[in-house]
Protein backbone atom coordinates (compact mmCIF):
# COMPACT_ATOMS: atom_id res chain seq x y z
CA UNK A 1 -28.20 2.21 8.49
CA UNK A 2 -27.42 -1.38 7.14
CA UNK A 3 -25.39 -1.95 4.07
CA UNK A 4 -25.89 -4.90 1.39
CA UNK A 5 -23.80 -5.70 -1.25
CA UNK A 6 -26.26 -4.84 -4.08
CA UNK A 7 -26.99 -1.54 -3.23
CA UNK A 8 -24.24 -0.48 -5.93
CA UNK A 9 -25.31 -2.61 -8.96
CA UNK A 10 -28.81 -1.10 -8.37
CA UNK A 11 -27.45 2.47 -8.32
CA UNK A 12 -25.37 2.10 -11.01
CA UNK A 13 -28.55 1.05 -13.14
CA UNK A 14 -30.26 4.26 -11.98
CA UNK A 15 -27.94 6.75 -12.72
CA UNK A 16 -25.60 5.13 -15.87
CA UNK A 17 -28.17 2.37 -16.89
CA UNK A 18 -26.67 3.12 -20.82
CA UNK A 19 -22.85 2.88 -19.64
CA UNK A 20 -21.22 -0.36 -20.63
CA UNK A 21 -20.32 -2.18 -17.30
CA UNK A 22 -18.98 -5.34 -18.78
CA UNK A 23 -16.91 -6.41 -21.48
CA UNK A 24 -16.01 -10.05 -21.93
CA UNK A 25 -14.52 -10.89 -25.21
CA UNK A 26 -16.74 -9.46 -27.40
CA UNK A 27 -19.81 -9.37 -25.40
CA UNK A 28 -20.75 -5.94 -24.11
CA UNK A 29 -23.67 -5.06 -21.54
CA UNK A 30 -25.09 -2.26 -19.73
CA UNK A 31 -25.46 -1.67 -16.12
CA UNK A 32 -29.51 -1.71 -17.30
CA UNK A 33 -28.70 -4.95 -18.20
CA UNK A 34 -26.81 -6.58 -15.66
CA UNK A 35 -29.08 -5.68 -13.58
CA UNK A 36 -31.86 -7.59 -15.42
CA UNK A 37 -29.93 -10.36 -15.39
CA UNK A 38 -28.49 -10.59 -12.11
CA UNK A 39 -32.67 -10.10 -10.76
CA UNK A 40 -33.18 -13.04 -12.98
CA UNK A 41 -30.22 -15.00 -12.01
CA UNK A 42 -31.76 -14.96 -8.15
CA UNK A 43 -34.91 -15.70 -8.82
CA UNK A 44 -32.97 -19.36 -11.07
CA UNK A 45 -31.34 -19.61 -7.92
CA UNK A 46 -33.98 -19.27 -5.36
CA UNK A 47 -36.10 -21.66 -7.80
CA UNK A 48 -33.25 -24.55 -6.56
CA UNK A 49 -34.51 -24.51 -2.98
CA UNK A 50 -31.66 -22.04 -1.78
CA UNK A 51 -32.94 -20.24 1.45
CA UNK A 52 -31.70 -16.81 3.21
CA UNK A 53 -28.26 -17.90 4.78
CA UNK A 54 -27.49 -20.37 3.11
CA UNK A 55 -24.13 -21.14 1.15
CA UNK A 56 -23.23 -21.76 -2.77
CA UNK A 57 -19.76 -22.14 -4.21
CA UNK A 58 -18.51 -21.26 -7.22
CA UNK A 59 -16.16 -22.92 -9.14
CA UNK A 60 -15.08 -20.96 -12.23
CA UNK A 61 -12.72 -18.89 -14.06
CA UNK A 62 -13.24 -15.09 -14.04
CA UNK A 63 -15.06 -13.66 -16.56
CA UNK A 64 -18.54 -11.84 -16.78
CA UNK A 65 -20.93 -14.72 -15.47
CA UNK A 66 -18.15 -14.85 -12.37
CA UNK A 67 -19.53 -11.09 -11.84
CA UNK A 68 -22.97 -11.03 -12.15
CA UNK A 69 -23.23 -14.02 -9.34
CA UNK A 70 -21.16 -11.80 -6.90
CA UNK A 71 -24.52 -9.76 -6.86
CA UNK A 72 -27.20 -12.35 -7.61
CA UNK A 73 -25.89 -14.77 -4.70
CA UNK A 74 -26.52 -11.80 -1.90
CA UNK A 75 -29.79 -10.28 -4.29
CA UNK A 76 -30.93 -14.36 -3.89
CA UNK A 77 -30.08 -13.96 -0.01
CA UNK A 78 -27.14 -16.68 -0.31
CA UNK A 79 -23.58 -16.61 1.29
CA UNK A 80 -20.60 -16.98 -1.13
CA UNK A 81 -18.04 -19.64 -1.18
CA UNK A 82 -15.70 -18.43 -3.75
CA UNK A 83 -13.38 -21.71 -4.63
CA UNK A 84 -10.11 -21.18 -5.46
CA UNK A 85 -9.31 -22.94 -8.93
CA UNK A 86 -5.61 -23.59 -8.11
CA UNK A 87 -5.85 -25.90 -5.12
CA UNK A 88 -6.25 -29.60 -5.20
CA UNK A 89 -9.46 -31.39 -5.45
CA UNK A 90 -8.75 -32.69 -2.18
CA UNK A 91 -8.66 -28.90 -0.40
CA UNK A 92 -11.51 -28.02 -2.47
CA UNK A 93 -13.17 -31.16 -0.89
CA UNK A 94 -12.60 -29.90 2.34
CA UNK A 95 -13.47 -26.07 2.09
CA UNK A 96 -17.14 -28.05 0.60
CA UNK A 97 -17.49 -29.69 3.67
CA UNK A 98 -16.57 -27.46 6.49
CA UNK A 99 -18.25 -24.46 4.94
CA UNK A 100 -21.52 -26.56 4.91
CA UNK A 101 -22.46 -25.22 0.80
CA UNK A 102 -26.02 -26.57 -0.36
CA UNK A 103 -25.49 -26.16 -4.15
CA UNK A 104 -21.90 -25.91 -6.58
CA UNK A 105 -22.12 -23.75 -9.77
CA UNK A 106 -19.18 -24.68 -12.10
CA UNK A 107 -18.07 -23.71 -15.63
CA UNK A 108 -16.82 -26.01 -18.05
CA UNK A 109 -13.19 -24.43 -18.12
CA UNK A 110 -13.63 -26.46 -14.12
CA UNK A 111 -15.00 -29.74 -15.21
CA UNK A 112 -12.07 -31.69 -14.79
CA UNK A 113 -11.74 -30.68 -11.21
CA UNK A 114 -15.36 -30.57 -10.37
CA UNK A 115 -15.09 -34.61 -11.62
CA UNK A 116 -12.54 -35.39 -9.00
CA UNK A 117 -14.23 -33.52 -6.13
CA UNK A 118 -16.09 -37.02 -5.86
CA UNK A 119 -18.47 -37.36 -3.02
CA UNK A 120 -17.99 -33.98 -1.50
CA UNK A 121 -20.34 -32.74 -3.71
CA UNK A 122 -22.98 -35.92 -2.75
CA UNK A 123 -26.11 -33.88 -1.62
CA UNK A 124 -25.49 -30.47 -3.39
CA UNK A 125 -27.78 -28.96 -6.14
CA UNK A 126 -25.19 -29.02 -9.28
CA UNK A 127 -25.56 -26.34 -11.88
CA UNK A 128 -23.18 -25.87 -14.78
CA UNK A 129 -22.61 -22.64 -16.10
CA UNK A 130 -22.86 -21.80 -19.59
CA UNK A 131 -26.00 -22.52 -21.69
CA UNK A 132 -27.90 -24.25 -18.40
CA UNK A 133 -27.17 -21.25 -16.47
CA UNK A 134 -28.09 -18.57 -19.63
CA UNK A 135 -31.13 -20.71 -20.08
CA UNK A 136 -32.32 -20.30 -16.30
CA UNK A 137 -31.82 -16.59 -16.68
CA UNK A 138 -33.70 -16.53 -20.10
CA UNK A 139 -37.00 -18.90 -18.40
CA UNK A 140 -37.22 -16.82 -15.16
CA UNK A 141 -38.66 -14.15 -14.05
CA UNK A 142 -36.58 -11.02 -12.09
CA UNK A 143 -37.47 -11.29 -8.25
CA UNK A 144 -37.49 -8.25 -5.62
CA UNK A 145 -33.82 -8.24 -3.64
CA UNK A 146 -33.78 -10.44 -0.67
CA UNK A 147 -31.96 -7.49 1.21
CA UNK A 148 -29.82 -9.22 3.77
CA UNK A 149 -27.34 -7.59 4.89
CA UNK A 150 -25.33 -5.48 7.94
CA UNK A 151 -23.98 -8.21 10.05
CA UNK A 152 -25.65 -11.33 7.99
CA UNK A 153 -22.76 -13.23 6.62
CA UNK A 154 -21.94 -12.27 2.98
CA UNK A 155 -19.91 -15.42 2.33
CA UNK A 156 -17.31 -17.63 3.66
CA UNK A 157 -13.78 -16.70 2.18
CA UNK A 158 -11.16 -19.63 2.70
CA UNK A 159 -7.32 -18.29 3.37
CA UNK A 160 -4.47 -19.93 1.25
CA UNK A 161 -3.96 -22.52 3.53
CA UNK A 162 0.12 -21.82 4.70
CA UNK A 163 -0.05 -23.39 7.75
CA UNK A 164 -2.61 -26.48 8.08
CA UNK A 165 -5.78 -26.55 6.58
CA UNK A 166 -7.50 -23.59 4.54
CA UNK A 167 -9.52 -21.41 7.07
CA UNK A 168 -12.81 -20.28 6.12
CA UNK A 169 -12.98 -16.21 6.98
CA UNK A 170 -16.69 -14.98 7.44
CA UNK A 171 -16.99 -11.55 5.99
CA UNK A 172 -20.61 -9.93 6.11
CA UNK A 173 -22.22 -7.07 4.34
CA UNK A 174 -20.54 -4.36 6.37
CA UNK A 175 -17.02 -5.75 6.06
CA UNK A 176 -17.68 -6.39 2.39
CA UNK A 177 -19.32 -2.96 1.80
CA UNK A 178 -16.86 -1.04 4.21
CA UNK A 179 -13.66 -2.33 2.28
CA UNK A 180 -16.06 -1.15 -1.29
CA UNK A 181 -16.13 2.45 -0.06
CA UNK A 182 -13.03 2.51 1.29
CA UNK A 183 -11.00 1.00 -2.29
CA UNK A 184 -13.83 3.92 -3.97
CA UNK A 185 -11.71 6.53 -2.14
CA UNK A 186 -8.58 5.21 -2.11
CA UNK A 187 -8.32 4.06 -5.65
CA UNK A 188 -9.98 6.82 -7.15
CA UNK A 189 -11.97 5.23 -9.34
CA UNK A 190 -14.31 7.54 -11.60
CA UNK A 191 -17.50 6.69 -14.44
CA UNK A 192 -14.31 6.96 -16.88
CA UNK A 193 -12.17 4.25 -15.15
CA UNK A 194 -12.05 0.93 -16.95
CA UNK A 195 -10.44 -1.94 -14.87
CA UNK A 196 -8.89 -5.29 -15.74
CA UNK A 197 -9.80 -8.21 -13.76
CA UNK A 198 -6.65 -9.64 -14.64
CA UNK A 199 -5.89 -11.39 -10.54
CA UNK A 200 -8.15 -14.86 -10.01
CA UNK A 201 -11.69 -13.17 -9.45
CA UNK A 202 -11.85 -15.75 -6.43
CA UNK A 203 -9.70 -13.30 -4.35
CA UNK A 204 -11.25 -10.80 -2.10
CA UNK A 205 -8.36 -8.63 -4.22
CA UNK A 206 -10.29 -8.65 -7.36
CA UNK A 207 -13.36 -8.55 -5.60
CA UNK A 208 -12.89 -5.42 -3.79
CA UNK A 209 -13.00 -3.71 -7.24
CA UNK A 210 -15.99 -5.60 -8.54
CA UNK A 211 -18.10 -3.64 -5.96
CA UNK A 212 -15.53 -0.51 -5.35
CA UNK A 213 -15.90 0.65 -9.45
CA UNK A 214 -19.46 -0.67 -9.72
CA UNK A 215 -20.11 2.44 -7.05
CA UNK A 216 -18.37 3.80 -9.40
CA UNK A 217 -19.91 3.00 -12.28
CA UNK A 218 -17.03 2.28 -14.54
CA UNK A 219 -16.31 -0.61 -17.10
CA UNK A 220 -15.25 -4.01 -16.03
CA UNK A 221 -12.96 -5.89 -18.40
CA UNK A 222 -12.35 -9.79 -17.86
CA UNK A 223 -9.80 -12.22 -18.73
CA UNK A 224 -10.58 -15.89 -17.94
CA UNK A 225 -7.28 -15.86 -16.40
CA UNK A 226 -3.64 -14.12 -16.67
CA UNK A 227 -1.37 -14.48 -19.75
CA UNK A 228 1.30 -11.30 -19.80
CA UNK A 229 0.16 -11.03 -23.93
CA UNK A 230 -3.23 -11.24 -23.50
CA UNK A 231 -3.13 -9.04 -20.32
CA UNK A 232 -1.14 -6.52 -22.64
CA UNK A 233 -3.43 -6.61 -25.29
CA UNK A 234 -6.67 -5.99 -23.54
CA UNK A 235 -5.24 -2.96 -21.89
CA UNK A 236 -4.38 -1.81 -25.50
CA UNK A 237 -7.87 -2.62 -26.67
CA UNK A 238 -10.30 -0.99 -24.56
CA UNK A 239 -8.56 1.19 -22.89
CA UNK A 240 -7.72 0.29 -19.11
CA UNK A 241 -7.09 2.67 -17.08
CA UNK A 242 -6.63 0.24 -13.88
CA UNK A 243 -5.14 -3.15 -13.03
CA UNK A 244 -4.49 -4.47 -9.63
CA UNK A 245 -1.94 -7.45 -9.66
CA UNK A 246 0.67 -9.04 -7.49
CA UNK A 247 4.44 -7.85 -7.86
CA UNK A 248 5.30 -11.42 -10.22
CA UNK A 249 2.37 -10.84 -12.51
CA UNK A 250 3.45 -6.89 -13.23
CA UNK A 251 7.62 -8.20 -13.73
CA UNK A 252 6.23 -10.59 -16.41
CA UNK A 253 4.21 -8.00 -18.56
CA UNK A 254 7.38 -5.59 -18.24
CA UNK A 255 9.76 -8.72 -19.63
CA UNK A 256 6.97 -8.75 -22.23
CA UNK A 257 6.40 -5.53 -23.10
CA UNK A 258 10.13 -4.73 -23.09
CA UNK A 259 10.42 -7.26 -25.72
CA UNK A 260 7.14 -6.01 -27.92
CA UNK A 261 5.45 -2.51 -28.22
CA UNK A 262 2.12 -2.14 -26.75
CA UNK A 263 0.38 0.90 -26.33
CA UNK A 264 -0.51 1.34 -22.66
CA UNK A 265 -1.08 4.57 -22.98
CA UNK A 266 -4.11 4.44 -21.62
CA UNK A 267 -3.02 3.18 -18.06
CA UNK A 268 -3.33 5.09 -15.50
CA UNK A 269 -2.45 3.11 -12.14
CA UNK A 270 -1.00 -0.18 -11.23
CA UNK A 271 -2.36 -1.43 -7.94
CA UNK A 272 -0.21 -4.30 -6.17
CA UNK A 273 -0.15 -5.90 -2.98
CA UNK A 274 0.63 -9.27 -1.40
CA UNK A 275 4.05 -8.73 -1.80
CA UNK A 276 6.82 -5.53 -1.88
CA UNK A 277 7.53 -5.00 -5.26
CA UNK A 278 10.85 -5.43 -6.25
CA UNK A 279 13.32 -2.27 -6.26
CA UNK A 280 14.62 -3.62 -9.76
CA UNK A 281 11.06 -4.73 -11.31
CA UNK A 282 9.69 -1.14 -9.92
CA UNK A 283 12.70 1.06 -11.88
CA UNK A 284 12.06 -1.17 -15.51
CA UNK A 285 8.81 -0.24 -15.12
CA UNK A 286 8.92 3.30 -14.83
CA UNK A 287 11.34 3.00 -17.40
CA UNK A 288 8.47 1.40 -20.02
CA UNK A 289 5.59 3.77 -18.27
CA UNK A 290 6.86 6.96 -17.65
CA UNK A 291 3.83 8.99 -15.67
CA UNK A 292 2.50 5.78 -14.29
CA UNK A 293 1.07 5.44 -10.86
CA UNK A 294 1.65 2.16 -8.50
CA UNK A 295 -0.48 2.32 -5.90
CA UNK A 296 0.91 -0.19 -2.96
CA UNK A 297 -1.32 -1.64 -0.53
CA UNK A 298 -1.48 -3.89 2.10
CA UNK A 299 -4.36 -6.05 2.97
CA UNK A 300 -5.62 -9.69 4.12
CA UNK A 301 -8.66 -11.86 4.10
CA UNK A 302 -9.75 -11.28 7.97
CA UNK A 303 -9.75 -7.08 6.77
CA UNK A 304 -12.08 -7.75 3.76
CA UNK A 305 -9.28 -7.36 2.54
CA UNK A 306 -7.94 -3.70 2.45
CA UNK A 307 -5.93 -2.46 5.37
CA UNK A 308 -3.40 0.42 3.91
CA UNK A 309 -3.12 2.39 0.68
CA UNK A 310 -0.46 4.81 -0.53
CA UNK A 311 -2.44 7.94 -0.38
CA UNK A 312 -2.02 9.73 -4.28
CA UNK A 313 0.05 12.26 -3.64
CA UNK A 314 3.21 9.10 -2.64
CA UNK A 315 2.14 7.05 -5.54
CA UNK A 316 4.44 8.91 -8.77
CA UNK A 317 8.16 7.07 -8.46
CA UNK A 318 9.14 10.16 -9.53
CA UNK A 319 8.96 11.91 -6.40
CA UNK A 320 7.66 9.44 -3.86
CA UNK A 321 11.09 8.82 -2.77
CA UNK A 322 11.33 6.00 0.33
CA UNK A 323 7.79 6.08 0.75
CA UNK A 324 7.06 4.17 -2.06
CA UNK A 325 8.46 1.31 -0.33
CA UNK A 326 5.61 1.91 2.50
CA UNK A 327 2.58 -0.12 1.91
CA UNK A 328 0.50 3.34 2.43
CA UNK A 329 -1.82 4.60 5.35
CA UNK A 330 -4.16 3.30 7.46
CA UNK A 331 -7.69 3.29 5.16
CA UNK A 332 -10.65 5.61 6.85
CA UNK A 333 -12.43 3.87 9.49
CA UNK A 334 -9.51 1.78 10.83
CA UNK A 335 -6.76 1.99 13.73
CA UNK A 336 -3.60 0.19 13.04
CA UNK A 337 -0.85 -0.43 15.83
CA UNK A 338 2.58 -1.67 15.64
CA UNK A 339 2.81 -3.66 18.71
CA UNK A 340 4.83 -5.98 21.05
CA UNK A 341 4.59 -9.49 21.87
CA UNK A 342 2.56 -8.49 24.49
CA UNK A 343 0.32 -6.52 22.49
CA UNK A 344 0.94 -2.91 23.59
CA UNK A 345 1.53 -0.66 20.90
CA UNK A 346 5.27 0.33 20.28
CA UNK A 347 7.20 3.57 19.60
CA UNK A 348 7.18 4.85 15.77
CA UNK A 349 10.16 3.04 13.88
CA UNK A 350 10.06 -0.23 16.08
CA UNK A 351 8.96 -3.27 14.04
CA UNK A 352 6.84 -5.52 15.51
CA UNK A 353 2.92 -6.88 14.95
CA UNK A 354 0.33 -5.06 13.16
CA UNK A 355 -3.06 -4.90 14.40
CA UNK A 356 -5.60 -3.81 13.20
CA UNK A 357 -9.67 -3.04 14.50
CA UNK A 358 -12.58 -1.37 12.22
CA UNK A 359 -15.68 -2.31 10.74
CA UNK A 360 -13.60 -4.29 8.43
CA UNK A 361 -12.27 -6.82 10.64
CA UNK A 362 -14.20 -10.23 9.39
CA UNK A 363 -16.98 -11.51 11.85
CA UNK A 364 -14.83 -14.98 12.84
CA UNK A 365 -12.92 -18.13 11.83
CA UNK A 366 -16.08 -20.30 10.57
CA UNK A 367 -16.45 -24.01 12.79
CA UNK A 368 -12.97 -22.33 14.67
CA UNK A 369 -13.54 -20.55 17.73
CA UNK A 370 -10.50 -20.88 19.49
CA UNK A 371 -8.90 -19.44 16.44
CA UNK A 372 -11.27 -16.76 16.21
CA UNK A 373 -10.33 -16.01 19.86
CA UNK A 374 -6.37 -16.00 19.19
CA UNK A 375 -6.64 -13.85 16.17
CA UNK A 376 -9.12 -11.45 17.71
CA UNK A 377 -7.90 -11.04 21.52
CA UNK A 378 -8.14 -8.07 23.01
CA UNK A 379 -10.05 -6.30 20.18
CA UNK A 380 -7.47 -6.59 17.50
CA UNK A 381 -7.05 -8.72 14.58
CA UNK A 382 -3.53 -9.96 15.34
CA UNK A 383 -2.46 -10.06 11.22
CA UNK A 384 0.79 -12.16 11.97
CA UNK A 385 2.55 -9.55 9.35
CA UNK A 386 5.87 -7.61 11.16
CA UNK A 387 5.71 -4.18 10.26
CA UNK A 388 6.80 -0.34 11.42
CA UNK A 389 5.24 2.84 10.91
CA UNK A 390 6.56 6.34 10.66
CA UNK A 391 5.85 9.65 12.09
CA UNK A 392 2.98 9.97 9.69
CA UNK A 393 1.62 6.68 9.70
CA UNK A 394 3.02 5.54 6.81
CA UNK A 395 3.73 1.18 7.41
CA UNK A 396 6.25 -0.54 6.30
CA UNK A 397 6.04 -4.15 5.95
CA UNK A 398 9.13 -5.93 6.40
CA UNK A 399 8.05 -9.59 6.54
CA UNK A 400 5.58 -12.31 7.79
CA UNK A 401 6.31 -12.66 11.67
CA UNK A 402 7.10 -16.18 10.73
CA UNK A 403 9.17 -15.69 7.57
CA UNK A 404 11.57 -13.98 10.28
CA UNK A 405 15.19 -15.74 10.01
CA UNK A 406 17.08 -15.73 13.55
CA UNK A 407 20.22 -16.74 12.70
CA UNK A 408 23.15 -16.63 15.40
CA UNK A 409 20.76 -14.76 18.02
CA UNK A 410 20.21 -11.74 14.97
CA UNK A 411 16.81 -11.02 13.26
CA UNK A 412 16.92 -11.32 9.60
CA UNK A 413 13.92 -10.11 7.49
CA UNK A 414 13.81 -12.18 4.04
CA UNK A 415 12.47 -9.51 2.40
CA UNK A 416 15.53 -6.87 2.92
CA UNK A 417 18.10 -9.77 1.60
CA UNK A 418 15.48 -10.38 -1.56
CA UNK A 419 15.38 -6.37 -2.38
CA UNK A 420 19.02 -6.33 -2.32
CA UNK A 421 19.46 -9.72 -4.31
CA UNK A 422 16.50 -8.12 -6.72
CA UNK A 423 18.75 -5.27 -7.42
CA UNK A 424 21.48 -7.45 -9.18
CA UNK A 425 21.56 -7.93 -12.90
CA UNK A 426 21.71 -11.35 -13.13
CA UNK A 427 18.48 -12.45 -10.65
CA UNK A 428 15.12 -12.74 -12.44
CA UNK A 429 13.68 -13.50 -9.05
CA UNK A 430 14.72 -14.61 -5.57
CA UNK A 431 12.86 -15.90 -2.18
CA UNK A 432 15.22 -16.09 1.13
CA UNK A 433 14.11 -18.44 3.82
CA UNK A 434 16.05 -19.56 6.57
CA UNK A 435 17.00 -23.12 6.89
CA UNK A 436 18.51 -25.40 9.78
CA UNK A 437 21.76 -25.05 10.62
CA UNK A 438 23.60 -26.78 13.22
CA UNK A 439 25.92 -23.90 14.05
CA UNK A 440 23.71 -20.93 13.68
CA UNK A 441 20.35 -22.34 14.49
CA UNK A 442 18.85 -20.75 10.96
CA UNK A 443 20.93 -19.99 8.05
CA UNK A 444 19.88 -17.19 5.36
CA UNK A 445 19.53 -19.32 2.17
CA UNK A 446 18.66 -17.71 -1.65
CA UNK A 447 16.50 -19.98 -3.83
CA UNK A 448 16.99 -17.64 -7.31
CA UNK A 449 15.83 -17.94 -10.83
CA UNK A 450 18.75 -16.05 -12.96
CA UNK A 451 18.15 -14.33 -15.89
CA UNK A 452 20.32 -15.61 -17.93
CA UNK A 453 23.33 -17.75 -17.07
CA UNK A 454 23.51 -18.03 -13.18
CA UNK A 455 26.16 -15.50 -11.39
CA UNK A 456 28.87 -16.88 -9.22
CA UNK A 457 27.81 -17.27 -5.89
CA UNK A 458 30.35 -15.80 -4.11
CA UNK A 459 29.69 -12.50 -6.97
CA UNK A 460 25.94 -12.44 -5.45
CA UNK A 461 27.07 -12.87 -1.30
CA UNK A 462 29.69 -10.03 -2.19
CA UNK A 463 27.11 -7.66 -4.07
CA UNK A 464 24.95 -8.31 -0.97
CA UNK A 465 27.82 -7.62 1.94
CA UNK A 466 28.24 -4.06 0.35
CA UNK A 467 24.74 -3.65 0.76
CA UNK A 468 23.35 -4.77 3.78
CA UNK A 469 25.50 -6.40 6.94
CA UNK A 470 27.21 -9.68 6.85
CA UNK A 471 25.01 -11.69 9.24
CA UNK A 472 22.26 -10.78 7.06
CA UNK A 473 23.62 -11.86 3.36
CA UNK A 474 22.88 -15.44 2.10
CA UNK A 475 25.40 -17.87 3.41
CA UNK A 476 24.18 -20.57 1.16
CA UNK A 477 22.23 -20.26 -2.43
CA UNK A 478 20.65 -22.67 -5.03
CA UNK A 479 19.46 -21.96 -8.57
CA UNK A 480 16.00 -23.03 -9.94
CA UNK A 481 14.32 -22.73 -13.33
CA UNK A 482 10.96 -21.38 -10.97
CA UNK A 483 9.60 -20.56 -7.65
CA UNK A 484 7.04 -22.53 -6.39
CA UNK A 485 3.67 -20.39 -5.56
CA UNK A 486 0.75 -20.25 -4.04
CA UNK A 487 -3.15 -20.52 -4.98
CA UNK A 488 -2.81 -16.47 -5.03
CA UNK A 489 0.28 -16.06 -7.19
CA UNK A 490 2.50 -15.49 -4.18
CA UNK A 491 5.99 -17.15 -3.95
CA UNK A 492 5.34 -19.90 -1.73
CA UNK A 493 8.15 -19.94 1.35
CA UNK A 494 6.33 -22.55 3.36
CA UNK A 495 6.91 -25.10 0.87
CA UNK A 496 10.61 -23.87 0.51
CA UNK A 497 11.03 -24.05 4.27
CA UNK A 498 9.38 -27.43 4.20
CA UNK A 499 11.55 -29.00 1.44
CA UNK A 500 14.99 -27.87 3.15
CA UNK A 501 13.68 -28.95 7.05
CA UNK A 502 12.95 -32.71 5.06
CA UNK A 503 16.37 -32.76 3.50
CA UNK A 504 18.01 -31.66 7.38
CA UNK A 505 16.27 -34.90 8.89
């Protein structure tokens, strides 16, 4: 039985064609209608020469347009190239290239940078979004569904880019539509669930609820991108039940919303991931929401992207106790290990490599085979995240392999110093990386935005060395108005790390 990623839109037509499944501004539509559209969106785009197989990017801000293409590119039989609208023009130039796209479709909101893409773009079939793109729609006809699917690639999906150049990730219809059922189950979503797309809708985060509630046939709400107020007030005004956003986004609608009411009432789950969530953001929180889930989970690109999910009986801070700080279970279909440098699977409670195999392990590293090779050996996508599970198979991450500090011969995970740093009054938000030191190899270092006035130093090592052991507390610190981030809202370490190694030299 072969899977393709439209199957749900068309569904949702046949049995909820009257349900509203999006809302942008104040533009409703049906699923009856999307689907019109998105049949007439393919047939535009097959009208611009694009063949079975072959790639389009997009380069655009979320929003309803952003959604309808996720199913016209595959009902057209195209690949996706999903450009992310926080990199340079000079990444985006490159992720063009290697992934080989025949046509760009941009929206105005993305001129600026579509201008300075220059000559990687020389060749493609251009189409602005907007009035061109509502006018192709309007002028042509709906065509049947090219049906690719299985293992025909879905679309290339390029990585943030922390070490090197971005990587392009090939996910097909399987992966795509494996991860869709999977975030169905996990999630829960229902008809009644309406979702905020408030994360970039480039990331495979967002998109794994654009086709997860679609088999759901809930409501899709859109943001063109995140602003904590505006965020706040769409929840308030139609009613979300869901959001799924990264640990920074959900501390600044709690500074918000503990300044201002808003009636959240209607939110029923928080979904976070690509990084812990702070002890101290987590307790304000429950403070502001009382009866609010947070549903942890742990994913990456190469898994399409879901890998673990707190299963719902762990996901009430009420009563969830330590396993709240677990990134979940392994989802269905999928075997997880914690394993050794040498790649043999480890006794419960060690920490060491997760890997992971399943039908939602991505296809290969496009143009990289050697890559492809190292990441997949022996069966197993080697996820370069340092984890260890419990009796039940609950994971807990405790850092990227290569955010590991070794200072003085003694593994330090940055993300056990940041909880405990997190906890103290006076720390808006931390990152711990280690830096060179000529005595100790690595030294644990605290970049921290204070809330406030900054606290003493020597007041933040101390609150740490009652908390956690000496080797492991920050022997130096610096204070910062912000953290610098990536393309996906994460804290960005590598730049961090590469900042302090320049100063050393």
């Amino acid at each position: 039985m072969t899977a393709y990623l439209t199957q749900p839109l068309k569904r949702a037509a046949q049995i909820n064609p009257n349900g509203i499944a999006t809302i942008d501004g104040d533009r409703r539509r049906t699923w009856a209608e999307v689907r019109d559209r998105v049949a007439r969106a393919a047939g535009a785009i097959r009208a611009l020469g694009i063949e079975d197989g072959d790639r389009v990017a997009i380069l655009a801000s979320g929003g309803d347009t952003y959604f309808e293409l996720h199913f016209a590119l595959p009902w057209a039989g195209a690949a996706m190239v999903l450009l992310n609208t926080r990199l340079a023009a000079a990444e985006l130039a490159h992720i063009i290239r290697d992934s080989g796209a025949v046509a760009l479709l941009y929206d105005d909101s993305q001129k600026a940078l579509f201008e300075a893409l220059g000559d990687a773009v020389d060749g493609m079939t251009i189409v602005p979004l907007g009035q061109d793109y509502e006018r192709m729609i309007a002028d042509t006809a709906p065509i049947p569904d090219r049906l690719r699917g299985g293992g025909e690639m879905a679309g290339i999906f390029y990585t943030g880019g922390s070490s090197g150049l971005p990587k392009g990730v090939v996910l097909t219809h399987d992966n795509l539509s494996t991860n869709a059922m999977n975030a169905l189950n996990g999630v829960g979503y229902t008809r009644d669930s309406v979702y905020l797309h408030a994360a970039p809708m480039f990331h495979l985060t967002d998109g794994m609820s654009t086709y997860s509630l679609t088999m759901a046939t809930g409501t899709h709400v859109f943001m063109p991108s995140f602003r904590d107020r505006l965020c706040l007030d769409l929840i308030q005004r139609h009613g979300v039940t869901h959001i799924c956003i990264v640990p920074t986004m959900v501390e600044m609608l709690v500074n918000l919303a503990e300044k201002e009411p808003f009636d959240a009432t209607s939110l029923r789950q928080i979904q976070f991931g690509a990084a812990p969530m702070p002890d101290a953001t987590l307790r304000r929180a429950i403070a502001l929401w009382p009866g609010l889930k947070f549903l942890h989970g742990w994913g990456m690109t190469e898994l399409s992207p879901l890998g673990t999910l707190l299963p719902p009986e762990w996901r009430d801070p009420a009563t969830a106790g330590e396993r709240m700080k677990s990134c979940g279970q392994p989802v269905a279909n999928e075997e997880i290990i914690i394993a050794g440098p040498d790649g043999t699977e480890l006794p419960r409670g060690e920490v060491g490599e997760i890997l992971v195999r399943g039908p939602m392990v991505m296809k290969e590293y496009w143009n990289m085979p050697e890559a492809t090779a190292e990441a997949l050996r022996g069966g197993w996508m080697h996820t370069g995240d340092a984890a260890w599970m419990d009796a039940e198979g609950f994971v807990f991450i405790v850092d990227r392999i290569k955010d590991m500090i070794i200072t003085g011969g003694e593994n330090v995970f940055s993300l056990e110093v940041e909880n405990v740093l997190g906890l103290h009054p006076g720390v808006a938000q931390v990152a711990v990386v280690g830096v060179p030191d000529a005595h100790w190899g690595e030294r644990v270092h605290a970049v921290i935005v204070p809330k406030g006035d900054a606290p003493a130093e020597a007041e933040l090592v101390a609150f740490c060395r009652a908390r956690i052991a000496a080797y492991k507390s920050p022997r130096s610190m610096e204070f910062r108005d912000a953290l610098p981030l990536t393309g996906a809202g994460k804290i960005s370490k590598k730049t961090l790390r590469d900042e302090y190694k320049a100063r050393a030299q």
